[in-house]
N, C-alpha and C. Protein backbone atom coordinates (compact mmCIF):
# COMPACT_ATOMS: atom_id res chain seq x y z
N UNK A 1 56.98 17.65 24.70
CA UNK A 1 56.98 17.20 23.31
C UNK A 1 55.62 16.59 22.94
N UNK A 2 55.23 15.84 23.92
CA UNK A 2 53.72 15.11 23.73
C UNK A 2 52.58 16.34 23.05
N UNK A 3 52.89 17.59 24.03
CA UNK A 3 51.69 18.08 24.08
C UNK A 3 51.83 18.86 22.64
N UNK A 4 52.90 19.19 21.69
CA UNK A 4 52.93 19.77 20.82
C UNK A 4 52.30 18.65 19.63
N UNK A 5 52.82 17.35 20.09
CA UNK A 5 52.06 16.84 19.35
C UNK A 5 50.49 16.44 19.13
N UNK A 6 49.91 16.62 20.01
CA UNK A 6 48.56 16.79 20.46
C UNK A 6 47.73 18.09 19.92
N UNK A 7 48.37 19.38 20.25
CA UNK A 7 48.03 20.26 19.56
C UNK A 7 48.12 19.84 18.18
N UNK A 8 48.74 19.94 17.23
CA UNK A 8 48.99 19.63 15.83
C UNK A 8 47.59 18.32 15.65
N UNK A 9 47.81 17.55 15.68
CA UNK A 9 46.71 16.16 16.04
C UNK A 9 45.33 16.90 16.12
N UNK A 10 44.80 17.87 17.05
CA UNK A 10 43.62 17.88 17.06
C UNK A 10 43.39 19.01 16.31
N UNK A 11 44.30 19.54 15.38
CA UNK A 11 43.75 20.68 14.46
C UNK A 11 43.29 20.25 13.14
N UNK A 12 43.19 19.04 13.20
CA UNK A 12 43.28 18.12 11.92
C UNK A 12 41.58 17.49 11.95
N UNK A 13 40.58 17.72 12.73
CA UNK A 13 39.74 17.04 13.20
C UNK A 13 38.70 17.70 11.98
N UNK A 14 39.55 18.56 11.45
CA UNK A 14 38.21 18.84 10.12
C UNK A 14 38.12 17.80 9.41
N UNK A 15 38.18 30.70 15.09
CA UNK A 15 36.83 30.99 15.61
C UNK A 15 36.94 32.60 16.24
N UNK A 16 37.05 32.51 15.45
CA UNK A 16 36.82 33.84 15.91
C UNK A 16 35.66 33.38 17.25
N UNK A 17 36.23 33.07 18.37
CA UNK A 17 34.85 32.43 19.50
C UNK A 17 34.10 34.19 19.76
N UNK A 18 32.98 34.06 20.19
CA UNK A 18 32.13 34.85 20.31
C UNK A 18 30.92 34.42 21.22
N UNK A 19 29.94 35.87 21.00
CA UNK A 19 28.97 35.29 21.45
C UNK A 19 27.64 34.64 21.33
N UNK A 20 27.52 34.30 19.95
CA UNK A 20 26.70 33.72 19.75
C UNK A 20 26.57 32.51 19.95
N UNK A 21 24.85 32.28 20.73
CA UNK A 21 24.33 31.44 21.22
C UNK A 21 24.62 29.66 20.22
N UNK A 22 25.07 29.06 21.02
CA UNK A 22 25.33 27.35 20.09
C UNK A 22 24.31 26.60 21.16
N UNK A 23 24.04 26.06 20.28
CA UNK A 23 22.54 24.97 21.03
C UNK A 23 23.31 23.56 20.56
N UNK A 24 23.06 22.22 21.20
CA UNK A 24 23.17 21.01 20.69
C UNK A 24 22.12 20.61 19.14
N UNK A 25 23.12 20.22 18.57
CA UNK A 25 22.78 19.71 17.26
C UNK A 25 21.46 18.49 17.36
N UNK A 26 20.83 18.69 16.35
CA UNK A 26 19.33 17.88 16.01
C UNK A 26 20.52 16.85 15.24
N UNK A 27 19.73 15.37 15.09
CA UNK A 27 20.73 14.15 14.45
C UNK A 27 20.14 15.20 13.15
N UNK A 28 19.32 15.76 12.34
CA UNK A 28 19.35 15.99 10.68
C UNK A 28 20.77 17.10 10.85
N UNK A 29 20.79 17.96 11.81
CA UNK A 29 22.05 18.73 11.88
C UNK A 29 23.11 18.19 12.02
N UNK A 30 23.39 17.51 12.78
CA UNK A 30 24.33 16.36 13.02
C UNK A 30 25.29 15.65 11.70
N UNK A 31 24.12 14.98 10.99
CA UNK A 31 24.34 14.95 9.49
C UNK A 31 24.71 15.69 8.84
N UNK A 32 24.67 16.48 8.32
CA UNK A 32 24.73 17.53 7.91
C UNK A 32 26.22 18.08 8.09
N UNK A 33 26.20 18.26 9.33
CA UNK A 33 27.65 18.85 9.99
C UNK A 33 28.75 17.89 9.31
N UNK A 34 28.35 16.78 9.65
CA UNK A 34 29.11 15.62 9.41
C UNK A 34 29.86 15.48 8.12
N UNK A 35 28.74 15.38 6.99
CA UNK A 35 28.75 15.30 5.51
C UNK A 35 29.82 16.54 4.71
N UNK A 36 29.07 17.70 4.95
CA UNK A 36 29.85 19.45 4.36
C UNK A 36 31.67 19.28 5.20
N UNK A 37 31.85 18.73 6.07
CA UNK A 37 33.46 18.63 6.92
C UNK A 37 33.91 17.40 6.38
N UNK A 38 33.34 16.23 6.36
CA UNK A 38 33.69 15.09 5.60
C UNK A 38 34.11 15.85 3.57
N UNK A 39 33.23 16.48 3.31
CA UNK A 39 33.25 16.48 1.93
C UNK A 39 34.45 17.63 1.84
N UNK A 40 34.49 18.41 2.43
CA UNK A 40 35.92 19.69 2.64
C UNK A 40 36.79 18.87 2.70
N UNK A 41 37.15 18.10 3.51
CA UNK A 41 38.56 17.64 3.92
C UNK A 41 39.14 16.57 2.71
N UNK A 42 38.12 16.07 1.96
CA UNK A 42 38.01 14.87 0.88
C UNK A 42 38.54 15.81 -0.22
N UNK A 43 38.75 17.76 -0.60
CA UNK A 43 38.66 18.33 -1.61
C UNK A 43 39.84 18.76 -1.21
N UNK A 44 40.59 18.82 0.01
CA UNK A 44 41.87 19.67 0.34
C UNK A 44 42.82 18.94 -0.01
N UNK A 45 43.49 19.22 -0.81
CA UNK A 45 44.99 18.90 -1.13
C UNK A 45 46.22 19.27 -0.60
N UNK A 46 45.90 20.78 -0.05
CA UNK A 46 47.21 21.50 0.66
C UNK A 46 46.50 22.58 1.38
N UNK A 47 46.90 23.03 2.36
CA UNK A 47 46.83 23.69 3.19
C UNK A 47 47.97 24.63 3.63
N UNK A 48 47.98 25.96 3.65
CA UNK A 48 48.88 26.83 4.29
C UNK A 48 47.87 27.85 5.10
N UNK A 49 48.70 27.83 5.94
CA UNK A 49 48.27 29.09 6.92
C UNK A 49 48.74 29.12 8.05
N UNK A 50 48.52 30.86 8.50
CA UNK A 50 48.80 31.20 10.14
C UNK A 50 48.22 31.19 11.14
N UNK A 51 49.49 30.95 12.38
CA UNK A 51 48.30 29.94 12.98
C UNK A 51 48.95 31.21 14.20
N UNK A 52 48.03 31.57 15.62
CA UNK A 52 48.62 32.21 16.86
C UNK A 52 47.78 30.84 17.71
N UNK A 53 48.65 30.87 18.86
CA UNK A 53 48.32 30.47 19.85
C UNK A 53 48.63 30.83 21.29
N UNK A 54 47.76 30.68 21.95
CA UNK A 54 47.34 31.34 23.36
C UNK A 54 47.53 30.52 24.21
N UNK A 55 48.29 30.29 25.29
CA UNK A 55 48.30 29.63 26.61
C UNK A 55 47.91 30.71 27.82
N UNK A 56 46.82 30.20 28.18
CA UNK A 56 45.83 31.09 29.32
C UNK A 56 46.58 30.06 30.87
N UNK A 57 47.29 30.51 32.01
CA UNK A 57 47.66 29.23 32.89
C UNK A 57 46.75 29.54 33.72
N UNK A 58 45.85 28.51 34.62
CA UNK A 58 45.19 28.80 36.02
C UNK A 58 45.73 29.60 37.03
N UNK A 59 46.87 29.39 37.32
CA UNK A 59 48.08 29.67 38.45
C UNK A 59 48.03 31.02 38.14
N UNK A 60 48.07 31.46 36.97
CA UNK A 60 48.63 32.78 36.68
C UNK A 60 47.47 33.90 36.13
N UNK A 61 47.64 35.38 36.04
CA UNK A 61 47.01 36.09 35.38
C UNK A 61 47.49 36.68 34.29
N UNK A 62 47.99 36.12 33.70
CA UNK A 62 48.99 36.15 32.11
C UNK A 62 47.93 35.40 30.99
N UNK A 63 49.11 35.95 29.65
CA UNK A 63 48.86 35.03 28.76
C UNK A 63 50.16 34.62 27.66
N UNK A 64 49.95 33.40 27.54
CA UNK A 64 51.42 33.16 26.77
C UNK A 64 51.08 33.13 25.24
N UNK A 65 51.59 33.72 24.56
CA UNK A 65 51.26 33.79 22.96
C UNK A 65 52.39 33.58 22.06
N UNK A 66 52.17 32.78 21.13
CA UNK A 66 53.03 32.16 20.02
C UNK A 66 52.36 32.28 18.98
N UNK A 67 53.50 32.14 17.82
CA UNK A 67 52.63 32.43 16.34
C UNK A 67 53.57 31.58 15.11
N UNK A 68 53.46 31.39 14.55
CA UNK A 68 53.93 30.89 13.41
C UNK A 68 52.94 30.33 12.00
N UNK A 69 53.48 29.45 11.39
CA UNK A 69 52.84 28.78 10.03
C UNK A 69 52.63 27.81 10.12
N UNK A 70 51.92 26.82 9.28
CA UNK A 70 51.75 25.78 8.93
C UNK A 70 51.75 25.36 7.88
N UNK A 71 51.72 24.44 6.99
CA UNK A 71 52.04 23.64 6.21
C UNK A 71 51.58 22.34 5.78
N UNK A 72 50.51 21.80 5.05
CA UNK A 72 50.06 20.61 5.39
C UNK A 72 49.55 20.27 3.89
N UNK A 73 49.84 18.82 3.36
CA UNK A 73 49.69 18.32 1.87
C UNK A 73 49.00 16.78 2.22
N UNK A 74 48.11 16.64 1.65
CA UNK A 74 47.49 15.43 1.55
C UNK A 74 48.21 14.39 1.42
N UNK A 75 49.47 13.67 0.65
CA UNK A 75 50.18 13.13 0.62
C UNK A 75 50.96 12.44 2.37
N UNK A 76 50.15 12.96 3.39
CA UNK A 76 50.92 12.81 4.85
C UNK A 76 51.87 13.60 5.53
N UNK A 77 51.97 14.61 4.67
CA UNK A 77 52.96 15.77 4.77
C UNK A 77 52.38 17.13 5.95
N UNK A 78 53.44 17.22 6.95
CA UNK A 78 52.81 18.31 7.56
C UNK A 78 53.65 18.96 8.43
N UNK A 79 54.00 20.35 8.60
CA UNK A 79 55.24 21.36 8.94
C UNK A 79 54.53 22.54 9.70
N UNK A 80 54.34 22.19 10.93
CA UNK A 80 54.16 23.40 12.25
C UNK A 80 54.77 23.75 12.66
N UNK A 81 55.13 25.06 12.05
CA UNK A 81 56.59 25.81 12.45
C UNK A 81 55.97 26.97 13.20
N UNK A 82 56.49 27.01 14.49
CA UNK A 82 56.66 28.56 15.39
C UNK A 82 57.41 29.46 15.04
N UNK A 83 57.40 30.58 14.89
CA UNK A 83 57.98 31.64 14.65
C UNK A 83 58.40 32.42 15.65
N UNK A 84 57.73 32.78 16.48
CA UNK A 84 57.73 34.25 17.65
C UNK A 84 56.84 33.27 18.71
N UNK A 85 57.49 33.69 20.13
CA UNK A 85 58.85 34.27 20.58
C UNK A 85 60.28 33.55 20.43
N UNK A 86 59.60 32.30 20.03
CA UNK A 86 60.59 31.13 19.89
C UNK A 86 60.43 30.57 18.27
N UNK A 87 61.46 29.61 17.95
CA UNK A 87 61.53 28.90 16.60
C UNK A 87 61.53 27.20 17.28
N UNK A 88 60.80 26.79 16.27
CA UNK A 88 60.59 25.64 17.00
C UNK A 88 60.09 24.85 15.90
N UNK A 89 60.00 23.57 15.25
CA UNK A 89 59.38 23.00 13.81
C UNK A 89 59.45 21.24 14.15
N UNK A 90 57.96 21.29 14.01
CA UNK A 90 57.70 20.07 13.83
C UNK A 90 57.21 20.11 12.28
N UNK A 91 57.85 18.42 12.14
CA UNK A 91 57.92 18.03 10.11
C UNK A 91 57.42 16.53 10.34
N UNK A 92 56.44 16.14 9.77
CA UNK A 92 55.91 14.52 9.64
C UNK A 92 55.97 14.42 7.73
N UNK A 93 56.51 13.31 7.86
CA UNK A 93 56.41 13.27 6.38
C UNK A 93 56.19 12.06 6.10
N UNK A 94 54.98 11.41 6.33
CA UNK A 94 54.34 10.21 6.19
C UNK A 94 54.99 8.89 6.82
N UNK A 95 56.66 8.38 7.28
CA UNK A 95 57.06 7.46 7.52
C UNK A 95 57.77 8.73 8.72
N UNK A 96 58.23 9.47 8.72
CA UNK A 96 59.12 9.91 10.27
C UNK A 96 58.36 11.30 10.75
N UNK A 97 59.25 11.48 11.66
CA UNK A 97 58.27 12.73 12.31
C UNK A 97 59.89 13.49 12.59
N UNK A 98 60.22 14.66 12.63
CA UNK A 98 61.50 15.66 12.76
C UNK A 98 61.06 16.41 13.75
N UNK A 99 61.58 16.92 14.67
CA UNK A 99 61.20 18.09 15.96
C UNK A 99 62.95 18.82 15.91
N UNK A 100 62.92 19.81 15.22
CA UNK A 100 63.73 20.90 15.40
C UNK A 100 63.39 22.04 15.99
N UNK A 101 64.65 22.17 17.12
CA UNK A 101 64.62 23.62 18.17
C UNK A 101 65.58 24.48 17.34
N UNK A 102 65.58 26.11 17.97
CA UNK A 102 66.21 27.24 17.47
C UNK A 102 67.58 26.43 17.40
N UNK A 103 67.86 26.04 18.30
CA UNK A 103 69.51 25.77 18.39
C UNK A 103 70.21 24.85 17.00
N UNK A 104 69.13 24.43 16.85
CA UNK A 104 69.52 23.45 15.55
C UNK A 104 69.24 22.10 15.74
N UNK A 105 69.32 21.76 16.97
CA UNK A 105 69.22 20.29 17.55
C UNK A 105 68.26 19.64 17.28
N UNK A 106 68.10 19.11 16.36
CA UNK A 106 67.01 17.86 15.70
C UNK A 106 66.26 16.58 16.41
N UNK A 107 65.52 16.02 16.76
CA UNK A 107 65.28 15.01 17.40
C UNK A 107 64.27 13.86 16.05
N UNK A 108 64.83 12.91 15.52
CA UNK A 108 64.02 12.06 14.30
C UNK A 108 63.46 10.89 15.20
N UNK A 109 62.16 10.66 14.84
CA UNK A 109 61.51 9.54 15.19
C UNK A 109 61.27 8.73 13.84
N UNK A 110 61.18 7.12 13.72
CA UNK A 110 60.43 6.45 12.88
C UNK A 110 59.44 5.83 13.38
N UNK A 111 58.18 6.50 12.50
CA UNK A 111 57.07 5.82 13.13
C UNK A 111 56.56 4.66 13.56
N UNK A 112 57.33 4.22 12.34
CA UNK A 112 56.67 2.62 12.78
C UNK A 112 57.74 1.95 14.26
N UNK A 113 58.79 2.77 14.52
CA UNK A 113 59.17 2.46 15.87
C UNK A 113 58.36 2.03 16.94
N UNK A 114 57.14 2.99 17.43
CA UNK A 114 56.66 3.65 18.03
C UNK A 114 55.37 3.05 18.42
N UNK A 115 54.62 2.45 18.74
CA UNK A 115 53.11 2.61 18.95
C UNK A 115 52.60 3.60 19.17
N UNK A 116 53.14 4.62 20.12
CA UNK A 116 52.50 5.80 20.51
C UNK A 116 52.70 7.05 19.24
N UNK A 117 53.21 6.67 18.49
CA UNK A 117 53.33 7.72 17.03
C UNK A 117 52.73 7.45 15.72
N UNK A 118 52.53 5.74 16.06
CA UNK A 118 51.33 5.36 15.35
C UNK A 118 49.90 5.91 15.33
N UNK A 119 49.76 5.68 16.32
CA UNK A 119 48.60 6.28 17.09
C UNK A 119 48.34 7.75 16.79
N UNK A 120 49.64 8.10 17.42
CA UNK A 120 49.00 9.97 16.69
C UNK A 120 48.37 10.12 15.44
N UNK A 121 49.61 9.37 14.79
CA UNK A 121 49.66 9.81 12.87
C UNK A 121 48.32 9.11 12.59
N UNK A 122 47.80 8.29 13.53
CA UNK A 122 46.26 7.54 12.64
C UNK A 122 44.96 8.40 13.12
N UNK A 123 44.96 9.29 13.99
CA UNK A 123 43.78 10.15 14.70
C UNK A 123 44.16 11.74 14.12
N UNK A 124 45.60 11.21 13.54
CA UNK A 124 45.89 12.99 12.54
C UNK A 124 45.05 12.47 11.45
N UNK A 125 45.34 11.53 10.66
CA UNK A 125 44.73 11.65 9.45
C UNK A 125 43.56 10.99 9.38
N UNK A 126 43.08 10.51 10.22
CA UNK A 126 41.41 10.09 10.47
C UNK A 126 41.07 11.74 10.58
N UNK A 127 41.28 12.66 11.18
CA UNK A 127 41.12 14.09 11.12
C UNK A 127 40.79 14.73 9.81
N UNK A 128 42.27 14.59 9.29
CA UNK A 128 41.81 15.58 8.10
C UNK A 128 40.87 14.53 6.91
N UNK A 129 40.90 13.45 7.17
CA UNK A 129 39.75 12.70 5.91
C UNK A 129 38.15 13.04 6.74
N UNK A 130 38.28 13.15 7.86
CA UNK A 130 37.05 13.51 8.22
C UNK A 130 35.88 12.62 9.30
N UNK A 131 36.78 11.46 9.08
CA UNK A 131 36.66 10.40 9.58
C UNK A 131 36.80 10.50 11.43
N UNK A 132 37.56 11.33 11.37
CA UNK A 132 38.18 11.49 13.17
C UNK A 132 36.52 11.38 14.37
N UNK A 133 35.83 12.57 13.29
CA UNK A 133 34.56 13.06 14.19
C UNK A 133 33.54 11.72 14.52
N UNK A 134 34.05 10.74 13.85
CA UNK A 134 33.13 9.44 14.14
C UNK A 134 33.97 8.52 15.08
N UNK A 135 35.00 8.75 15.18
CA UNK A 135 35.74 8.11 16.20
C UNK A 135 35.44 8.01 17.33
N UNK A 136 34.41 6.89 17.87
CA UNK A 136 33.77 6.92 19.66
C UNK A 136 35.02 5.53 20.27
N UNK A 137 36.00 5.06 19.72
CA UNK A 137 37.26 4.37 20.66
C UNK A 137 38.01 5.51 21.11
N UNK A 138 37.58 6.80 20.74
CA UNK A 138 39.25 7.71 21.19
C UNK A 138 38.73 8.85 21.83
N UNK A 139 36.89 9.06 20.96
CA UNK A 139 36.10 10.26 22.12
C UNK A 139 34.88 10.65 22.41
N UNK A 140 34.23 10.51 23.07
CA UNK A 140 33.12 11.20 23.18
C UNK A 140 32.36 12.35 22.20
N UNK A 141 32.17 12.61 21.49
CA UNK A 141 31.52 13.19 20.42
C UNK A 141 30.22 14.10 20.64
N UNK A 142 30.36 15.76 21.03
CA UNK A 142 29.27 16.51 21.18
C UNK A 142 29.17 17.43 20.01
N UNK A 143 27.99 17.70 19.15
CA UNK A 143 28.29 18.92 17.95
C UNK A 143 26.92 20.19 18.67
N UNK A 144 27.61 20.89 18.40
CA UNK A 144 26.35 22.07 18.45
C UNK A 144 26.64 23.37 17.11
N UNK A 145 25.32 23.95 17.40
CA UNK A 145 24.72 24.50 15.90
C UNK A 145 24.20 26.05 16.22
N UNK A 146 25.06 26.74 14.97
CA UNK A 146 24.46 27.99 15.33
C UNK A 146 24.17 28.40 13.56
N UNK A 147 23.56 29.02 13.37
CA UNK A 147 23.59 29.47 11.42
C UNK A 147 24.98 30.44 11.62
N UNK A 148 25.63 30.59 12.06
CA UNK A 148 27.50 31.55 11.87
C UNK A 148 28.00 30.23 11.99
N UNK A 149 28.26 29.67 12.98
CA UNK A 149 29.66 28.34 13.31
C UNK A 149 29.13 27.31 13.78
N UNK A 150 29.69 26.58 13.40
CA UNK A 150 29.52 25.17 14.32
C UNK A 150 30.67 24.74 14.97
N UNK A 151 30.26 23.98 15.95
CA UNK A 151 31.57 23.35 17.54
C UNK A 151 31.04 22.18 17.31
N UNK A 152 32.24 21.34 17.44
CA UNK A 152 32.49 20.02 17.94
C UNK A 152 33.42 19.78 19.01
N UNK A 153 32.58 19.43 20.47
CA UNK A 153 33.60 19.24 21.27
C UNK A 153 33.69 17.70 21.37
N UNK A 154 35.15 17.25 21.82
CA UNK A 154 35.98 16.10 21.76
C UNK A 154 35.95 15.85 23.14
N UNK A 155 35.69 14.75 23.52
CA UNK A 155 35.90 14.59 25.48
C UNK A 155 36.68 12.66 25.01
N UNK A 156 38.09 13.10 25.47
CA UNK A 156 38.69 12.22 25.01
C UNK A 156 38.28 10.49 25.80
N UNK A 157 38.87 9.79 25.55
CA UNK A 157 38.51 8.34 26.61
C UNK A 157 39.54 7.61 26.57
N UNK A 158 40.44 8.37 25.60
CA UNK A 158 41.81 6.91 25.77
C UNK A 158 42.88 7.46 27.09
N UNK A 159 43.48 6.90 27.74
CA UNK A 159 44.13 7.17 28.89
C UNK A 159 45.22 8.02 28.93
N UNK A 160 46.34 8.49 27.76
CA UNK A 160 46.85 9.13 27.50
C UNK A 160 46.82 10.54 27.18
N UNK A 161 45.30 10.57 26.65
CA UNK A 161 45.04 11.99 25.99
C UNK A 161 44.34 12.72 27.07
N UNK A 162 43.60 11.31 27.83
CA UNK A 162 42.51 12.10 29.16
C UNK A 162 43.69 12.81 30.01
N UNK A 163 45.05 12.45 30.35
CA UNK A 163 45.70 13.12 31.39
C UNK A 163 46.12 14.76 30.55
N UNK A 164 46.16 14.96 29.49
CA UNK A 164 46.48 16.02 29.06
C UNK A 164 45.21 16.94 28.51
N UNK A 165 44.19 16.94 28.49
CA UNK A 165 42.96 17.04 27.88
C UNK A 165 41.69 16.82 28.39
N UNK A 166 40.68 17.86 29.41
CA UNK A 166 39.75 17.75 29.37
C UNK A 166 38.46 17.88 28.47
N UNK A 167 38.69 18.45 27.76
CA UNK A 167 38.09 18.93 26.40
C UNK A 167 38.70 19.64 25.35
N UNK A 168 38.42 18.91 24.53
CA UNK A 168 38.89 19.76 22.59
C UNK A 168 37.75 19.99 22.24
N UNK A 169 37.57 22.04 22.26
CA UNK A 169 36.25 22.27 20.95
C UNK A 169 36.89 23.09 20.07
N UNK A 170 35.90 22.17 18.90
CA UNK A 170 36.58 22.64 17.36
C UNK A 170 35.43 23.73 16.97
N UNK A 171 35.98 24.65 16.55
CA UNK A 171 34.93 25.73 15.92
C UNK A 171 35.10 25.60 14.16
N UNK A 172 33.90 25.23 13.76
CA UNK A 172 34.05 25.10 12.16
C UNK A 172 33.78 26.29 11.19
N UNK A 173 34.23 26.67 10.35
CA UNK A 173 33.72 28.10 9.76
C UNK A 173 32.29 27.24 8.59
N UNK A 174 31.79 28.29 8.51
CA UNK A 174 30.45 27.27 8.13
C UNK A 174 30.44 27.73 6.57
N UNK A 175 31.36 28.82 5.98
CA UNK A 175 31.81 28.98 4.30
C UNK A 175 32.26 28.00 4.01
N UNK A 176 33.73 27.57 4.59
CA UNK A 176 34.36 26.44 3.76
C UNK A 176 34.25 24.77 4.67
N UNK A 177 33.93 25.29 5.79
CA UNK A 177 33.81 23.71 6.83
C UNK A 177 35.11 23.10 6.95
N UNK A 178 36.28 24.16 6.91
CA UNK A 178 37.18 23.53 8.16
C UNK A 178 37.60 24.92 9.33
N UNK A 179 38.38 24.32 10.13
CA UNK A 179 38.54 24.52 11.58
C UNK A 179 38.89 25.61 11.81
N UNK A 180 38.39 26.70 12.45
CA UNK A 180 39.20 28.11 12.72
C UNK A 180 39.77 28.11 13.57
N UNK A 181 39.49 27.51 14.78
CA UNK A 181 39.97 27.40 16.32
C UNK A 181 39.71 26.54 17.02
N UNK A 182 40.36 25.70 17.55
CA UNK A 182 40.93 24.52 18.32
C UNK A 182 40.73 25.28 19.91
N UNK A 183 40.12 25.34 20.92
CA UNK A 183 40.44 24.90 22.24
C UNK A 183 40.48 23.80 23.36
N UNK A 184 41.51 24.04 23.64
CA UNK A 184 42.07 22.87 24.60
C UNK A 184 41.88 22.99 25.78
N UNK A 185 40.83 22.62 26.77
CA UNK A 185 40.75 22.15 28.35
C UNK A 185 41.61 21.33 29.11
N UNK A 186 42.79 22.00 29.71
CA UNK A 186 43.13 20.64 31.09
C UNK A 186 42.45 20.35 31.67
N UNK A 187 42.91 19.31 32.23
CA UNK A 187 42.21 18.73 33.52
C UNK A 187 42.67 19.54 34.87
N UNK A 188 44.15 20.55 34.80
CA UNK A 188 44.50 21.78 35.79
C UNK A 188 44.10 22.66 35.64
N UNK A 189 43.07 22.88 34.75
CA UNK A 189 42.33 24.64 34.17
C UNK A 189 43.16 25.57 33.40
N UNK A 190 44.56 24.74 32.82
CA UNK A 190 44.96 25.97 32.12
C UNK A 190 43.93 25.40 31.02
N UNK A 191 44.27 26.23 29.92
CA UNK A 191 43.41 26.27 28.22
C UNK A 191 44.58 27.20 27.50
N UNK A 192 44.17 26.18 25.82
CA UNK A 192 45.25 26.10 25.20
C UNK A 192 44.05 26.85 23.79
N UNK A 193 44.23 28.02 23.00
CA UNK A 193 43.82 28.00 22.22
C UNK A 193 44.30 28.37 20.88
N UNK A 194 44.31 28.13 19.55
CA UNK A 194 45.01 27.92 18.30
C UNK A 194 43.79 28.59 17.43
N UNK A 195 44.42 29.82 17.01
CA UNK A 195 43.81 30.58 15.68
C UNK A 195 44.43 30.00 14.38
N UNK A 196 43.63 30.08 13.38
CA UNK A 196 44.47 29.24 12.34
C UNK A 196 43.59 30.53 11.42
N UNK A 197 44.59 31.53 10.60
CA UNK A 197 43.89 32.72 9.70
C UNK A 197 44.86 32.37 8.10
N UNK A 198 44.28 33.59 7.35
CA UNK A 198 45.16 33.66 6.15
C UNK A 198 45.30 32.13 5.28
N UNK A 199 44.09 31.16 5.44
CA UNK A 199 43.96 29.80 4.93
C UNK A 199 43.71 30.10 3.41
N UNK A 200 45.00 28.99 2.76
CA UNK A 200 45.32 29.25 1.32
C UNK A 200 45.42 27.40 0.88
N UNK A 201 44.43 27.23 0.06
CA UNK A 201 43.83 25.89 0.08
C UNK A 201 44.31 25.62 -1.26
N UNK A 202 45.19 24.81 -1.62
CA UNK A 202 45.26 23.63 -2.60
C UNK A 202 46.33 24.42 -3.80
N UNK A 203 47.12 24.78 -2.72
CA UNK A 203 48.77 25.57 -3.42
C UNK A 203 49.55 24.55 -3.64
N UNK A 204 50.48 24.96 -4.15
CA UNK A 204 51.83 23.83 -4.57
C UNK A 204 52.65 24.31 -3.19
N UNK A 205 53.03 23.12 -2.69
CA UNK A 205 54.23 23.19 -1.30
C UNK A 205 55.44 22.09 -1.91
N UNK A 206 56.59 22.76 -1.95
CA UNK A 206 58.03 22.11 -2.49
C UNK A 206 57.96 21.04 -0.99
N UNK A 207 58.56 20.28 -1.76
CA UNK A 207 59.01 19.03 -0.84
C UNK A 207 60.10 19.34 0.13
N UNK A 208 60.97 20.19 -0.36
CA UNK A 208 61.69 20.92 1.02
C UNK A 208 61.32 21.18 2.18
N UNK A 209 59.74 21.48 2.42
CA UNK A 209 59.33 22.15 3.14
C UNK A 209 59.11 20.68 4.51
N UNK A 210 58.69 19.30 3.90
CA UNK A 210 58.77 18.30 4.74
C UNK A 210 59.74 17.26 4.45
N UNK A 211 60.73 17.57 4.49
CA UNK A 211 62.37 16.83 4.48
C UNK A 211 62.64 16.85 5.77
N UNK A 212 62.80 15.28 6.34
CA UNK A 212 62.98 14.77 7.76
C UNK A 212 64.36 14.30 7.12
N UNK A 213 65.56 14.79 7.80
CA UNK A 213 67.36 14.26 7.87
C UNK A 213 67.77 13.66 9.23
């Protein structure tokens, strides 16, 4: 459950990965990077789109792939629903968080229960205001620079995230300056990676869509 919430959490930090060469960022690039992702995330109101994700395991020569939607409104609102191979929906709606499986079986948290859900919900939305990437209590902070994309990798430091997380790099699309792809480093060598396509910016989303019961 942690780790789904973690995924969700670091997609918020606003790739087609390839091969073009990324060098470490100059501080005027740096800036720069900083400002155009700060000023995107300050203009997004809503967010929809599809998202696939890839689990690569060390152990194994496989790959595990999932796909579904997302859902996300400035208001604190946000709905990561899996689709294929499984159904699966996480719903935060500013005061609770909902985790529904296929079966129907619901699990409700209240945040303010929680310290540890505090915590998420404040490094989610330090994320999408833009704010996250200045965060040196929660990570280490590397940007590099190419004229196609820019990466920001995350090397976490708080004790919780280090056991699940050797590295988060964010690939930025450099048209609109938020996130195409999220990869995730263990510390066991699997890697976790999240396509996010079909991004439809500043739609109307019914409140149905983040109703925690």
């Amino acid at each position: 459950m942690k780790r789904v919430l973690f995924f969700v959490v670091v997609l918020f930090f606003s790739i087609n990965v390839n091969a073009q060469k990324l060098v470490p960022a100059t501080s005027e690039q740096k800036q720069l990077m900083l400002e155009r992702i700060t000023a995107s995330s300050a203009n997004m109101q809503s967010l929809i789109c599809n998202f696939e994700q890839v689990k690569e395991l060390s152990i194994l020569n496989e790959k595990m792939i999932s796909k579904g939607k997302m859902y996300y409104r400035s208001d604190n609102c946000l709905r990561w629903e899996y689709t294929s191979p499984y159904i699966y929906t996480f719903v935060l709606n500013d005061k609770k968080i909902m985790m529904q499986a296929e079966s129907g079986k619901k699990n409700v948290i209240d945040i303010k229960s929680s310290r540890f859900f505090q915590e998420i919900v404040k490094v989610m939305m330090n994320g999408i205001n833009g704010t996250g990437l200045k965060d040196i209590k929660s990570f280490t902070v590397n940007y590099y620079w190419s004229e196609n994309q820019w990466r920001v990798n995350l090397i976490p430091l708080q004790k919780e995230m280090k056991k699940m997380f050797s590295t988060i790099k964010l690939t930025f699309n450099v048209n609109d300056y938020t996130v195409d792809n999220v990869e995730m480093d263990e510390p066991n060598g699997d890697t976790t990676t999240i396509l996010l396509t079909g991004k439809q910016f500043n739609k109307t989303i019914e409140n149905a869509k983040f109703t925690v019961d």
